[in-house]
Protein backbone atom coordinates (compact mmCIF):
# COMPACT_ATOMS: atom_id res chain seq x y z
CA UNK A 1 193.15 177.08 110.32
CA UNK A 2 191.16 174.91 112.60
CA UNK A 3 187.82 176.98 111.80
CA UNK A 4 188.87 176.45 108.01
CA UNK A 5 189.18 172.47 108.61
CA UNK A 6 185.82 172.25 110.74
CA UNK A 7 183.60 174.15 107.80
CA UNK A 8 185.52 171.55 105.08
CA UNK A 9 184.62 168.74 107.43
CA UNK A 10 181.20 169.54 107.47
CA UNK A 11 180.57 170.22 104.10
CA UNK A 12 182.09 166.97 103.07
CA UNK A 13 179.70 165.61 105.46
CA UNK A 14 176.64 167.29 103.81
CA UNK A 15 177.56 165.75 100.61
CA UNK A 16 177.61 162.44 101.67
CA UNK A 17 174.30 162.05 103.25
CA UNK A 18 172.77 163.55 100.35
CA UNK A 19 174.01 160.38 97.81
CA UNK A 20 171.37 157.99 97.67
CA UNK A 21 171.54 154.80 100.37
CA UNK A 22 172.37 152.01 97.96
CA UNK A 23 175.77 154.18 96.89
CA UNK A 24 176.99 154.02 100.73
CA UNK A 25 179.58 151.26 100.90
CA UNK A 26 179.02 148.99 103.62
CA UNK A 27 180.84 146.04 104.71
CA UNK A 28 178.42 143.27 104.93
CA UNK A 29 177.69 141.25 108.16
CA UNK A 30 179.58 138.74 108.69
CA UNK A 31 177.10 136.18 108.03
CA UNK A 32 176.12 137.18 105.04
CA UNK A 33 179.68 136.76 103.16
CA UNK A 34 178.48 133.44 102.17
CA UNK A 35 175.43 134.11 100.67
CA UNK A 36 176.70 137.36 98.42
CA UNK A 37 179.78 134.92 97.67
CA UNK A 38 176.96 132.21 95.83
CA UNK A 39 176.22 132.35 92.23
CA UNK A 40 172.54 132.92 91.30
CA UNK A 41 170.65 130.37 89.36
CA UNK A 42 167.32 130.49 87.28
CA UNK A 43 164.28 128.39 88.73
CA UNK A 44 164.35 124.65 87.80
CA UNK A 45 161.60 124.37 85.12
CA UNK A 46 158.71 121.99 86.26
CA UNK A 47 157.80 119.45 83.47
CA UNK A 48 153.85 118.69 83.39
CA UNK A 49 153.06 115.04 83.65
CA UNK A 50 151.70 113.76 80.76
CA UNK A 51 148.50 111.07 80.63
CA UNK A 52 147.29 109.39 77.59
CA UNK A 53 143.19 107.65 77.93
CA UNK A 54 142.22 105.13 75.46
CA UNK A 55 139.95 105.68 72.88
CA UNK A 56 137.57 103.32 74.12
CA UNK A 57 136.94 105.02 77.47
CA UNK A 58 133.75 107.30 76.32
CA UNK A 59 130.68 108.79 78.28
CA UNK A 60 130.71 109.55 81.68
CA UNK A 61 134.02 107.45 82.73
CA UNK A 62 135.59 109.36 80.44
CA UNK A 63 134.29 113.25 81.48
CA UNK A 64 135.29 111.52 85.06
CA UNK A 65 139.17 110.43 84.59
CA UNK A 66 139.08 113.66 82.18
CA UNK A 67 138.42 115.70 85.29
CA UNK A 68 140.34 114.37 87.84
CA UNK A 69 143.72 114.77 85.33
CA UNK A 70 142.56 118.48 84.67
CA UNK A 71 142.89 118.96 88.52
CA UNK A 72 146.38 116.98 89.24
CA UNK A 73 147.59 119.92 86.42
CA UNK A 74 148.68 116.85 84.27
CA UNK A 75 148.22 116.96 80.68
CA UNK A 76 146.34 114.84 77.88
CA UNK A 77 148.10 113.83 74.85
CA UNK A 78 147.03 111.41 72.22
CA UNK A 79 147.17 107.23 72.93
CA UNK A 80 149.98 107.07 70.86
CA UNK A 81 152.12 109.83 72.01
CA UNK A 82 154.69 109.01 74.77
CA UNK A 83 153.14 109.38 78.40
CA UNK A 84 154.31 109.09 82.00
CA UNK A 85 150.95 107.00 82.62
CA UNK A 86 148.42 105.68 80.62
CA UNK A 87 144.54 104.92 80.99
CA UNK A 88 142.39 102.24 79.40
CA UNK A 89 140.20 99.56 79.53
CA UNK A 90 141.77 97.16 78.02
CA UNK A 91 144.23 94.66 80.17
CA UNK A 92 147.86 94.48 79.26
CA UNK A 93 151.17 93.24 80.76
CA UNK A 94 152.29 95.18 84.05
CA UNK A 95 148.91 97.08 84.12
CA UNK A 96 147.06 97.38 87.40
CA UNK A 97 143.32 98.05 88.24
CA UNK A 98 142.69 101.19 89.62
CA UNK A 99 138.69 101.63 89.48
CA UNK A 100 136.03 99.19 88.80
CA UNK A 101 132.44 99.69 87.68
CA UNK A 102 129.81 97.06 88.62
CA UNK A 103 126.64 97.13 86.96
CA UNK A 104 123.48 95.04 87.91
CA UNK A 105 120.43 93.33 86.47
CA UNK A 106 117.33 94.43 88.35
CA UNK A 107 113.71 93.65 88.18
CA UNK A 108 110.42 95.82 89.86
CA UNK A 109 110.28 94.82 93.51
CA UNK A 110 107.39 92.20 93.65
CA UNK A 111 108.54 90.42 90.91
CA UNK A 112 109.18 86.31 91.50
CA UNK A 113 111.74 86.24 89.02
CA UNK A 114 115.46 85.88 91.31
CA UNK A 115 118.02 84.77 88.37
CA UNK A 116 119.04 85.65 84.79
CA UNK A 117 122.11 83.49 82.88
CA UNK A 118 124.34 86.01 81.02
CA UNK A 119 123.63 84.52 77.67
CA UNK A 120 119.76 85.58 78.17
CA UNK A 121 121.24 89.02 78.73
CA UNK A 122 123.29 89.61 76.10
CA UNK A 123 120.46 88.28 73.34
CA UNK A 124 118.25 90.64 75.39
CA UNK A 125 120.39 93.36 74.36
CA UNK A 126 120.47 92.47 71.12
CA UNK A 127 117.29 93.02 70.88
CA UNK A 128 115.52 88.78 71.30
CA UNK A 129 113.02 88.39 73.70
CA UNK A 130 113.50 85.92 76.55
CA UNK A 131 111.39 82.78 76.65
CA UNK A 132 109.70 84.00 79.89
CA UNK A 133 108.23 87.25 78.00
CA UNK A 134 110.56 89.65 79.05
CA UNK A 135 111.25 91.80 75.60
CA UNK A 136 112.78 95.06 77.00
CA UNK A 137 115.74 96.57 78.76
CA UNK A 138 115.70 99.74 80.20
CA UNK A 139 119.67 101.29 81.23
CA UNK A 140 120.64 103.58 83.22
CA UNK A 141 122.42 106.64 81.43
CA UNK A 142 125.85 105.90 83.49
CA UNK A 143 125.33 102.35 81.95
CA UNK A 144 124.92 102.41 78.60
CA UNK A 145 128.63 103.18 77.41
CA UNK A 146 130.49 100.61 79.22
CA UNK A 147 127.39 98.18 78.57
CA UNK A 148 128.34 99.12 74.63
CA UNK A 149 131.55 98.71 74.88
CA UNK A 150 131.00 95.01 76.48
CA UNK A 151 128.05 93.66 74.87
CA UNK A 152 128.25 95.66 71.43
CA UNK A 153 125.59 97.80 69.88
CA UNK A 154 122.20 97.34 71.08
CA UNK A 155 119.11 96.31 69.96
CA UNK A 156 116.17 98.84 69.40
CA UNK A 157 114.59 97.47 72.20
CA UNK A 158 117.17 99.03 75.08
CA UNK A 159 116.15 102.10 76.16
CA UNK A 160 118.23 104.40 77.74
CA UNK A 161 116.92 106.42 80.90
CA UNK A 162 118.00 108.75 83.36
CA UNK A 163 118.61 107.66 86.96
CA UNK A 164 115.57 109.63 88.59
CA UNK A 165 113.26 107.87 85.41
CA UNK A 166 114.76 104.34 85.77
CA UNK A 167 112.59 103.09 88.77
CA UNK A 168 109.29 103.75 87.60
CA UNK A 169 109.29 102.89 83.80
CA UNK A 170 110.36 99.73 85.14
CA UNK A 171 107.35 99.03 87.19
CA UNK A 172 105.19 100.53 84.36
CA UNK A 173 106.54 97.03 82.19
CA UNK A 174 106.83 94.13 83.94
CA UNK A 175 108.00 92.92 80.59
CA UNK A 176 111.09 94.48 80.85
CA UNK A 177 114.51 94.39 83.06
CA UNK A 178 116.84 97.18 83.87
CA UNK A 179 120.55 97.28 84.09
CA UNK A 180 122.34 100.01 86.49
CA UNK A 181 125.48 100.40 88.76
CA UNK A 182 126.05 98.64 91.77
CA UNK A 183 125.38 101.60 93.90
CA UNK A 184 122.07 103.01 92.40
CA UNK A 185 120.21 100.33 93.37
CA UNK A 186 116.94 101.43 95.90
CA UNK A 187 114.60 99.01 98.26
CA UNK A 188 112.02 99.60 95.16
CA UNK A 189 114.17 97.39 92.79
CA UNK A 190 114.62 94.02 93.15
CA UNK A 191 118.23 93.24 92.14
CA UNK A 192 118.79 89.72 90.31
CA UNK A 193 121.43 87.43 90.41
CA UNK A 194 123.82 86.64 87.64
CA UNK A 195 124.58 83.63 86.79
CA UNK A 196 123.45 82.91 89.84
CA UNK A 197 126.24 85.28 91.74
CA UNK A 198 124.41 87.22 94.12
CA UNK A 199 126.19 90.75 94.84
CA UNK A 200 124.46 91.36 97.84
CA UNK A 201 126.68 88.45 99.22
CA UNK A 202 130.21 90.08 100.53
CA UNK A 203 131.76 86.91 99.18
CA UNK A 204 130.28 87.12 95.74
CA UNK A 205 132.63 85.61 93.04
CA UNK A 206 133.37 89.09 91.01
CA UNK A 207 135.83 87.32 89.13
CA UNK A 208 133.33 85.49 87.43
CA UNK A 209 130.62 88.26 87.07
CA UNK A 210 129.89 88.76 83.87
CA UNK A 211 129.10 93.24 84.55
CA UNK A 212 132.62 94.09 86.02
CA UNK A 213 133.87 97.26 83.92
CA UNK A 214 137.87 97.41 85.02
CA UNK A 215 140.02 100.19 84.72
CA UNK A 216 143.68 99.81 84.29
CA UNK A 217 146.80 102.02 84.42
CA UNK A 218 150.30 101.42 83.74
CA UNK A 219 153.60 104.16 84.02
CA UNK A 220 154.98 106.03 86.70
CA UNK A 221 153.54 104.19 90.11
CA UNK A 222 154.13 107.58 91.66
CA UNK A 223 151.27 109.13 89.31
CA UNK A 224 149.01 105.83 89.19
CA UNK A 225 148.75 106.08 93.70
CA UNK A 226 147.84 109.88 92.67
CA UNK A 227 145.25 109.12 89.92
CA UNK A 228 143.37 105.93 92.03
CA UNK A 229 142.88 108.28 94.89
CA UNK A 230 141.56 111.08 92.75
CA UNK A 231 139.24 108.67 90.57
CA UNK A 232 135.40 107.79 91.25
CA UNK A 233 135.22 105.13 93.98
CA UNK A 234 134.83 101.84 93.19
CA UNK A 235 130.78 101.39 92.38
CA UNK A 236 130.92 98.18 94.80
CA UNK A 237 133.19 98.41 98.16
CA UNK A 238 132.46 95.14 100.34
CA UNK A 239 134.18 97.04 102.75
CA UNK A 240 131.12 99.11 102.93
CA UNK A 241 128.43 96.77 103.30
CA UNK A 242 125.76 96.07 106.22
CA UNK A 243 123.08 93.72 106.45
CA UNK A 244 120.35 94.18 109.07
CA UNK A 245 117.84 91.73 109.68
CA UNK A 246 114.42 92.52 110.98
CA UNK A 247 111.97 89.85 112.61
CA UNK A 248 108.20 90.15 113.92
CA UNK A 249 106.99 89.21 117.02
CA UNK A 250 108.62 87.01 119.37
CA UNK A 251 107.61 85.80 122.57
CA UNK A 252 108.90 81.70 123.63
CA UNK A 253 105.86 81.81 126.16
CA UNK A 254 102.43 80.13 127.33
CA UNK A 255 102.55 77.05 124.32
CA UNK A 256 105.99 77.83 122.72
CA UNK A 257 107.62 77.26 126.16
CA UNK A 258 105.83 74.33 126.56
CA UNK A 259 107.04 72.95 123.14
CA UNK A 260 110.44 74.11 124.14
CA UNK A 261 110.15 72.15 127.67
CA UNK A 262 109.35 69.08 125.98
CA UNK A 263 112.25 68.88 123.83
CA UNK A 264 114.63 69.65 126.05
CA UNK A 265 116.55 71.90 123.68
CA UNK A 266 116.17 75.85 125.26
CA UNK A 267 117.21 76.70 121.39
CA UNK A 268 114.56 74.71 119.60
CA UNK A 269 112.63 77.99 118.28
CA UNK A 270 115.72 78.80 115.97
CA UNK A 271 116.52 75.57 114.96
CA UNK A 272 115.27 75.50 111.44
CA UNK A 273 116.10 79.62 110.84
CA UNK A 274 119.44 80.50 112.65
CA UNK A 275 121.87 80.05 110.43
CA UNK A 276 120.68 82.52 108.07
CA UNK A 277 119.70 84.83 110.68
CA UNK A 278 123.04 84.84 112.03
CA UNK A 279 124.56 85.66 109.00
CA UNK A 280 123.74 88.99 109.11
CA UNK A 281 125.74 91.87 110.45
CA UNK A 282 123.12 93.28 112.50
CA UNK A 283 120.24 91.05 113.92
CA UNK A 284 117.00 91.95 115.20
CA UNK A 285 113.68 90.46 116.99
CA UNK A 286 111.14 92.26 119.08
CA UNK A 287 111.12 90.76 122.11
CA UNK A 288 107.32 90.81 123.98
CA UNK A 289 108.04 89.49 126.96
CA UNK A 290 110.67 89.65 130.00
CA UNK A 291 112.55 86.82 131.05
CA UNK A 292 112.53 85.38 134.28
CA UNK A 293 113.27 82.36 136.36
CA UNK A 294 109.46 82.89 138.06
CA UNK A 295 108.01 82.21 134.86
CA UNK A 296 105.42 79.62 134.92
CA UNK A 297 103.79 79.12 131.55
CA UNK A 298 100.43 78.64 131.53
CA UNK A 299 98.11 77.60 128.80
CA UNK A 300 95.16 79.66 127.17
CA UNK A 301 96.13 82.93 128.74
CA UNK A 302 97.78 86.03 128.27
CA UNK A 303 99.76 86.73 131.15
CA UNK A 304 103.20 85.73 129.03
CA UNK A 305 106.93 85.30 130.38
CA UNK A 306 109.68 83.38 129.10
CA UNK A 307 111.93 81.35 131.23
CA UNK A 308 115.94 83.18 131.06
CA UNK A 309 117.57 79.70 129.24
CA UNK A 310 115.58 80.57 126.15
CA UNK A 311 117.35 83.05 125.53
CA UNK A 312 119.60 80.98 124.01
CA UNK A 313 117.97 80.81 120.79
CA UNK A 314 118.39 84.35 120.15
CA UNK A 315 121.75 83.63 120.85
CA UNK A 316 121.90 80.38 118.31
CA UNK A 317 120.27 83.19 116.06
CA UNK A 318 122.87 85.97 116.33
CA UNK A 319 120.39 88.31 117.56
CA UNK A 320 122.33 91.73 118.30
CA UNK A 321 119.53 94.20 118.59
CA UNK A 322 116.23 93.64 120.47
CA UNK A 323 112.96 96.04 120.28
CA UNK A 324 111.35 96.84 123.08
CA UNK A 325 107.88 98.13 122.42
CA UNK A 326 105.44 95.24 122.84
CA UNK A 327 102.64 95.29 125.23
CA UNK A 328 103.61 92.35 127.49
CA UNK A 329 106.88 93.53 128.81
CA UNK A 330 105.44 93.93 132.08
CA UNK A 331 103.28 90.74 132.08
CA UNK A 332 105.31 89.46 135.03
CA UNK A 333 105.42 92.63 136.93
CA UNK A 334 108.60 95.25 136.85
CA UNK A 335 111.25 93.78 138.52
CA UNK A 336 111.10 90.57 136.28
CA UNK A 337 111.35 93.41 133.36
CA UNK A 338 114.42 94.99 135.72
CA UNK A 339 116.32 91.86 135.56
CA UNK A 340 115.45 91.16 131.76
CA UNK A 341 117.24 94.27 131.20
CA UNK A 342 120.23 93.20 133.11
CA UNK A 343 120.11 90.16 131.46
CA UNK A 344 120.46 91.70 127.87
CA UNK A 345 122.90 93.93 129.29
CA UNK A 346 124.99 91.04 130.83
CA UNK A 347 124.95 89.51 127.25
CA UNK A 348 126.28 92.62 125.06
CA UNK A 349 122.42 92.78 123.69
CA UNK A 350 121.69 96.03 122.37
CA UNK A 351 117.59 97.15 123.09
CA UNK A 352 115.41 100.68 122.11
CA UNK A 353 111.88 101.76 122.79
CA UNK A 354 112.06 100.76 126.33
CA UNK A 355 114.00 100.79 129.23
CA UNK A 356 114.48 101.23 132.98
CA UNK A 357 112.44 104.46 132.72
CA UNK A 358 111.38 106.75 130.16
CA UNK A 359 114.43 108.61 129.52
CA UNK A 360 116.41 105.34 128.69
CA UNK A 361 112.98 103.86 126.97
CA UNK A 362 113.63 107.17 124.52
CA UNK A 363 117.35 106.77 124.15
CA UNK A 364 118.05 106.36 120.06
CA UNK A 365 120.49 103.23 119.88
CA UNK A 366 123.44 104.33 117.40
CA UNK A 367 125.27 101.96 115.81
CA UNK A 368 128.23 101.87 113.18
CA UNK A 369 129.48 99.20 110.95
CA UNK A 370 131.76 99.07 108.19
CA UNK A 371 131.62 102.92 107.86
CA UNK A 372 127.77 102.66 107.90
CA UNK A 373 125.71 104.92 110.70
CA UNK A 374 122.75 103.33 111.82
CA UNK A 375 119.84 104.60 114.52
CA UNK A 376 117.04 102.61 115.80
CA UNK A 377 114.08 103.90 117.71
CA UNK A 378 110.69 102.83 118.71
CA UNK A 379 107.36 103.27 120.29
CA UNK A 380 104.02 101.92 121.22
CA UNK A 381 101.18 103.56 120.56
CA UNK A 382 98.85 100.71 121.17
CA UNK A 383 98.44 100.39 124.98
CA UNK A 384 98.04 99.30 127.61
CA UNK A 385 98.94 102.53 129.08
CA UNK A 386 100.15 100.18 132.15
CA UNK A 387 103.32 99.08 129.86
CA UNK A 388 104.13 102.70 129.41
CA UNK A 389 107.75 103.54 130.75
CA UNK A 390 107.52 106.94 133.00
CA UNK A 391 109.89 108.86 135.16
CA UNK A 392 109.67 106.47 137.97
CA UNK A 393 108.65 103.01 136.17
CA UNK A 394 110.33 100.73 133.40
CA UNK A 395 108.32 100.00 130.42
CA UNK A 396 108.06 100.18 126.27
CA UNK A 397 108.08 104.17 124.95
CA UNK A 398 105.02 105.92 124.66
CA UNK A 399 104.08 107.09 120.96
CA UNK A 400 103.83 110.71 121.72
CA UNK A 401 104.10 112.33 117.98
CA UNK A 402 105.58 115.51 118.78
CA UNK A 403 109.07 113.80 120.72
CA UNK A 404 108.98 111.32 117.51
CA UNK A 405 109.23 113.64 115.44
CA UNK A 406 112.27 115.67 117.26
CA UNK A 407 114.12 112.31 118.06
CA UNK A 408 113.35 111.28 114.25
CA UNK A 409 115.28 114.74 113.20
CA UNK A 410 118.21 113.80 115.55
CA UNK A 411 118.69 110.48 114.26
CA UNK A 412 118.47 111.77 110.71
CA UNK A 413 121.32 114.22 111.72
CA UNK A 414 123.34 111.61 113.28
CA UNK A 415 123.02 108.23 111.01
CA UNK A 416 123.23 107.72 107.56
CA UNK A 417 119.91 105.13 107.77
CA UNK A 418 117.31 105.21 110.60
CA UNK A 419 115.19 102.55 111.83
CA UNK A 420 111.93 103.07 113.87
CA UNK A 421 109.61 100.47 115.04
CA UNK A 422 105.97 100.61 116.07
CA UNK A 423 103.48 98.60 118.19
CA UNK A 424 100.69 99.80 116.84
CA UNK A 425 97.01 98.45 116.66
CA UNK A 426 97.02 95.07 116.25
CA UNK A 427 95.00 93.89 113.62
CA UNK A 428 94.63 90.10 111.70
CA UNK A 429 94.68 91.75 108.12
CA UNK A 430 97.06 91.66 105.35
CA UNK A 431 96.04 95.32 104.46
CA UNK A 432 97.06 97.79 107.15
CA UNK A 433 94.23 99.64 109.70
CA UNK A 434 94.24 103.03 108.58
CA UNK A 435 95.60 104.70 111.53
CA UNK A 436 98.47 102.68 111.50
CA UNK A 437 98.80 104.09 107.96
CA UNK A 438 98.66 107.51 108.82
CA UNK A 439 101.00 106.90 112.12
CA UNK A 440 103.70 105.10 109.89
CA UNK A 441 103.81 107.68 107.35
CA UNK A 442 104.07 110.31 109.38
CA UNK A 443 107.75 108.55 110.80
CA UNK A 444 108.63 108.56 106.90
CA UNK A 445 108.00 112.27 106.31
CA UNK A 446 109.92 113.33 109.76
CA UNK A 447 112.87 111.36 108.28
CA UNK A 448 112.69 107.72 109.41
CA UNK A 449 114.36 105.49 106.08
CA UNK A 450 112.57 101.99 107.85
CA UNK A 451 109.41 101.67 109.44
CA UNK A 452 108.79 98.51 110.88
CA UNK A 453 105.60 97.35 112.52
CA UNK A 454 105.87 94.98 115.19
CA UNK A 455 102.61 95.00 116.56
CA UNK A 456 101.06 92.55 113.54
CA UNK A 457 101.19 88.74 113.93
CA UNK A 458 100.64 88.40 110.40
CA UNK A 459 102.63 90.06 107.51
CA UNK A 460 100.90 92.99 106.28
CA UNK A 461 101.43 95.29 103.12
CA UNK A 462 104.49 97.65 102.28
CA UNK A 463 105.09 100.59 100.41
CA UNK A 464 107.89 102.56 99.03
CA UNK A 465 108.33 106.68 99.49
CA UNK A 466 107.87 108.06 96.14
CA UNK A 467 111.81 108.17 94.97
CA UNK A 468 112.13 104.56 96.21
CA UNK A 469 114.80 104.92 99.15
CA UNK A 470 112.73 104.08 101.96
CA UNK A 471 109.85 101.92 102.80
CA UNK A 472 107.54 101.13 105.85
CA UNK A 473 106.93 97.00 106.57
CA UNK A 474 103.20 97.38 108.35
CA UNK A 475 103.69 94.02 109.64
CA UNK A 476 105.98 91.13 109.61
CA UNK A 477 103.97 88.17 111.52
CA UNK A 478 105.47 85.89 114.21
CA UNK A 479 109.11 85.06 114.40
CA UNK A 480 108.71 82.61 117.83
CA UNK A 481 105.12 82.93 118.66
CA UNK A 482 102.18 80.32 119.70
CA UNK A 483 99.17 80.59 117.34
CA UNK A 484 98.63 78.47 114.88
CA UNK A 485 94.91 78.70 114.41
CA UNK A 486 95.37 79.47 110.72
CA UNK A 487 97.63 80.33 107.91
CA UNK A 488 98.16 83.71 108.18
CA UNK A 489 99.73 83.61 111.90
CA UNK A 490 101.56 80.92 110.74
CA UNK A 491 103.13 83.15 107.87
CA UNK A 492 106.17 85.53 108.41
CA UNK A 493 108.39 88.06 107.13
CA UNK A 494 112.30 88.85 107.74
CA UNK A 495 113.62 91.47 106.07
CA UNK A 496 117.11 91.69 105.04
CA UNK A 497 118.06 95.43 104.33
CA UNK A 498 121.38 95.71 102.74
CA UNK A 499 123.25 99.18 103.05
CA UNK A 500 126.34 100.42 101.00
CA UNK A 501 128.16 103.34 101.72
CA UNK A 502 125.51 105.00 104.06
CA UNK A 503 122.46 104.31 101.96
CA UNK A 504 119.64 101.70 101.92
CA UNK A 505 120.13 99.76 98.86
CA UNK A 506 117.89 96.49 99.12
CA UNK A 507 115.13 94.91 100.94
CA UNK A 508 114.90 91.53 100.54
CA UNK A 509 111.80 90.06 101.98
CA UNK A 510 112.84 85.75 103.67
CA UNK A 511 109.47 83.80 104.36
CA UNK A 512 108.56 81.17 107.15
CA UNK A 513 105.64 78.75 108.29
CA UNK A 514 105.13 78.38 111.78
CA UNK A 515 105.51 74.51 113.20
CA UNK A 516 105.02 73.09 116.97
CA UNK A 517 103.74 76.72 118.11
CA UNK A 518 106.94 77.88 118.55
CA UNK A 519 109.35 77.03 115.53
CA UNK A 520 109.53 78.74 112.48
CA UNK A 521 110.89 77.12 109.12
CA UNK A 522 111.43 78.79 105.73
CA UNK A 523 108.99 78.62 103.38
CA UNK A 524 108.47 76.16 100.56
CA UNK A 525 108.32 77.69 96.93
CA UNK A 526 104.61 77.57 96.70
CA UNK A 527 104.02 79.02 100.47
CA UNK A 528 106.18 81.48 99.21
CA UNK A 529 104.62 82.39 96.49
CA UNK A 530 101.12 82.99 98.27
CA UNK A 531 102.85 84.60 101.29
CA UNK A 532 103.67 87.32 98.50
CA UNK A 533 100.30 86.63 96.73
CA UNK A 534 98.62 87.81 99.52
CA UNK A 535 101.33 91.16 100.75
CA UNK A 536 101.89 92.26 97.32
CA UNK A 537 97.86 92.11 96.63
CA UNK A 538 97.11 94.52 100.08
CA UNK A 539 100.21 96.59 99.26
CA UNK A 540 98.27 97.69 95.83
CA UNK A 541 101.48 96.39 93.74
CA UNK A 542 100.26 96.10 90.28
């Protein structure tokens, strides 16, 4: 009997593990009651947004807002269809901005024309000439539909370009004016003011510009914080604007110090020119000479110092940034250059293309404002070779092409817009010595966006690279400086670059006359007008 009992046993056995796993009843865990114990439910259905864009959003806005609602996975329905948000350009109650489009009148670079009123403009577009002969405008292709849908159809005389044409059919008609956002602007186009509102100025009064294309949403806040982020920036962010300033030489010694001694006022050289100066974000002069309390100025003779309280009018002046490649830096031997460096240092002043030796005289100076990266370098090519900075001896950089170039390809990895300046050979000509051409150039090609040429103590011609985003200055004169043996010393340059989200977007060229060997005023209207005479006539601008 138990034999009969042990073969039933097994067999039953045998039977069960042959039923498929999913038939064996199991008790569940304990922790898993719960979860077998809830009912299932079917996923909650997500409902697509829904975003309506007025009709008289068109071209290239419209592709744009198109986009960005294609990628949030929201969908377009007609303007008169119910929506969670809706985009237009027209203003109405509880609607908020969330992009703007600025647009700008601009004229070719050596033009003396600084102003148009809006009502010039507008019969411009229409298709009347102005009363000063201009009978064209030329528009950029991201222009012309909001420019439509502000000023109306246009006249057959607005022609409509593409970006990359824009710049040169405009200096191929001096007869004409172009009109295109904000943020294409290039050095090579002179931008105009509006009504006399000046963009360029961070306090501009947009409210009253006449350009401003707004965009405005209303719905679901949720979805408008979504759309602004995804949208096109903003084609003007003061947020994102620098101004640099650029001098020539400057060197309070030998007669300027004497001016300065006899009136008593260590400042006097920036009197008439500070203010502006100092109202940019970044200011620079090129320093010649060291500063040191052995200094002795003596007429008629080029051993040059300046005593240390004049550095107070770089001071008055907001200088930031000084340039150390001039030739007389060790006029006073190298410990007075030492100290001059200790001095800048003591003041939180900023200084390239020399140094305490020739691995700081090399250093690139980086610096960043507003989101903007700038790099300045320099060199002197000119001599003597006794001013030369070395392993063991202080002193301006040597122009050595080869380490240019390398240090150029840094910088251009590092900054958004690089500077470089040159003392080169020093010639009294509005048109540039050769050399100097070929020298300056060459920092353009290896990736320099501003050449500057300090080693001229009159202006001298300019030119543009061929796309119009960088130029080289060959000279910009005296800032403080002694001679005053004729009008061209007695002439100067500052340039005012303006940069906007990482590129160079203007260069604005100031003017001064020399007075009292040492003090620089701005120039009148008609000074101004030959100071450019002269420039624009070397720099071939036709």
């Amino acid at each position: 009997m138990i034999a009969l009992a042990l073969i039933a046993i097994c067999i039953l056995l045998n039977v069960l593990s042959a039923l498929p796993r999913a038939e064996i009843a199991r008790a569940p865990e304990p922790s898993a009651i719960a979860t077998l114990a809830l009912p299932t439910r079917a996923p909650t259905p997500v409902i697509a947004k829904r975003i309506a864009i007025g009709d008289e959003i068109t071209g290239t806005l419209r592709i744009s807002i198109t986009q960005s609602a294609r990628d949030l996975g929201l969908t377009l329905i007609n303007p008169d269809a119910s929506a969670d948000a809706r985009i237009s350009a027209l203003e109405t109650a509880g609607a908020q901005v969330i992009s703007e489009r600025v647009y700008v009148v601009a004229d070719w670079f050596a033009s003396a024309r600084a102003n148009i009123a809006s009502n010039d403009l507008r019969a411009l577009w229409q298709g009347k000439a102005m009363s000063d002969g201009v009978n064209a405008l030329i528009v950029s292709d991201a222009a012309y539909a909001d420019l439509v849908a502000m000023l109306g159809a246009p006249g057959s005389n607005v022609k409509r370009v593409a970006p990359n044409e824009l710049s040169a059919q405009l200096w191929a008609n001096h007869n004409a004016l172009a009109v295109l956002p904000f943020d294409a602007l290039t050095p090579k186009l002179r931008l105009l003011a509006l009504d006399n509102i000046n963009l360029l100025q961070r306090d501009a009064a947009l409210g009253a510009y006449p350009l401003v294309r707004h965009i405005y949403a209303s719905g679901d806040p949720a979805l408008i914080a979504t759309l602004r982020k995804q949208l096109p920036a903003p084609t003007r962010d003061v947020s994102r604007l620098t101004t640099v300033i650029m001098t020539g030489s400057s060197s309070i010694a030998r007669t300027s110090a004497q001016k300065t001694d006899e009136r008593g006022d260590p400042t006097f050289a920036a009197r008439q020119v500070a203010e502006i100066l100092a109202s940019a974000d970044l200011t620079h002069v090129s320093n010649e000479v060291a500063f040191t309390a052995d200094c002795k100025p003596v007429l008629r003779v080029v051993t040059l110092c300046s005593k240390p309280e004049y550095l107070a009018a770089f001071q008055l002046a907001g200088v930031d940034i000084i340039g150390l490649t001039g030739n007389h830096l060790l006029d006073y031997g190298q410990p007075a250059f030492l100290k001059t460096l200790d001095l800048y240092d003591a003041n939180k002043l900023r200084y390239y293309g020399g140094g305490r030796n020739e691995i700081e005289a090399r250093k690139i100076l980086y610096v960043e404002h507003n989101g903007n990266r700038l790099a300045f370098l320099g060199a002197n090519s000119f001599g003597p070779a006794s001013v030369w900075a070395t392993a063991t001896k202080p002193g301006a950089r040597k122009y050595v092409a080869d380490e240019i170039k390398r240090d150029l390809a840094e910088a251009r990895a590092r900054a958004d817009v690089v500077f470089i300046e040159f003392q080169a050979e020093e010639t009294y000509e509005y048109v540039p010595y050769l050399g100097n051409r070929a020298l300056f150039r060459a920092a353009l090609d290896a990736g320099a966006d501003v050449i500057t040429g300090a080693q001229a103590h009159q202006p001298q011609a300019l030119e543009f690279s061929a796309d119009g985003s960088k130029i080289i200055l060959y000279g910009l004169g005296n800032l403080f400086f002694d001679q005053m043996f004729g009008d061209n010393v007695r002439q100067g340059l500052v340039a005012r670059h303006t940069l906007h989200r990482g590129k160079l977007i203007q260069t604005e060229l100031l003017t001064t006359m020399l007075e009292d060997y040492v003090q620089p005023r701005w120039a009148m209207p008609a000074e101004r007008a030959e100071i450019f005479r002269l420039v624009f006539g070397a720099s071939g601008f036709k």
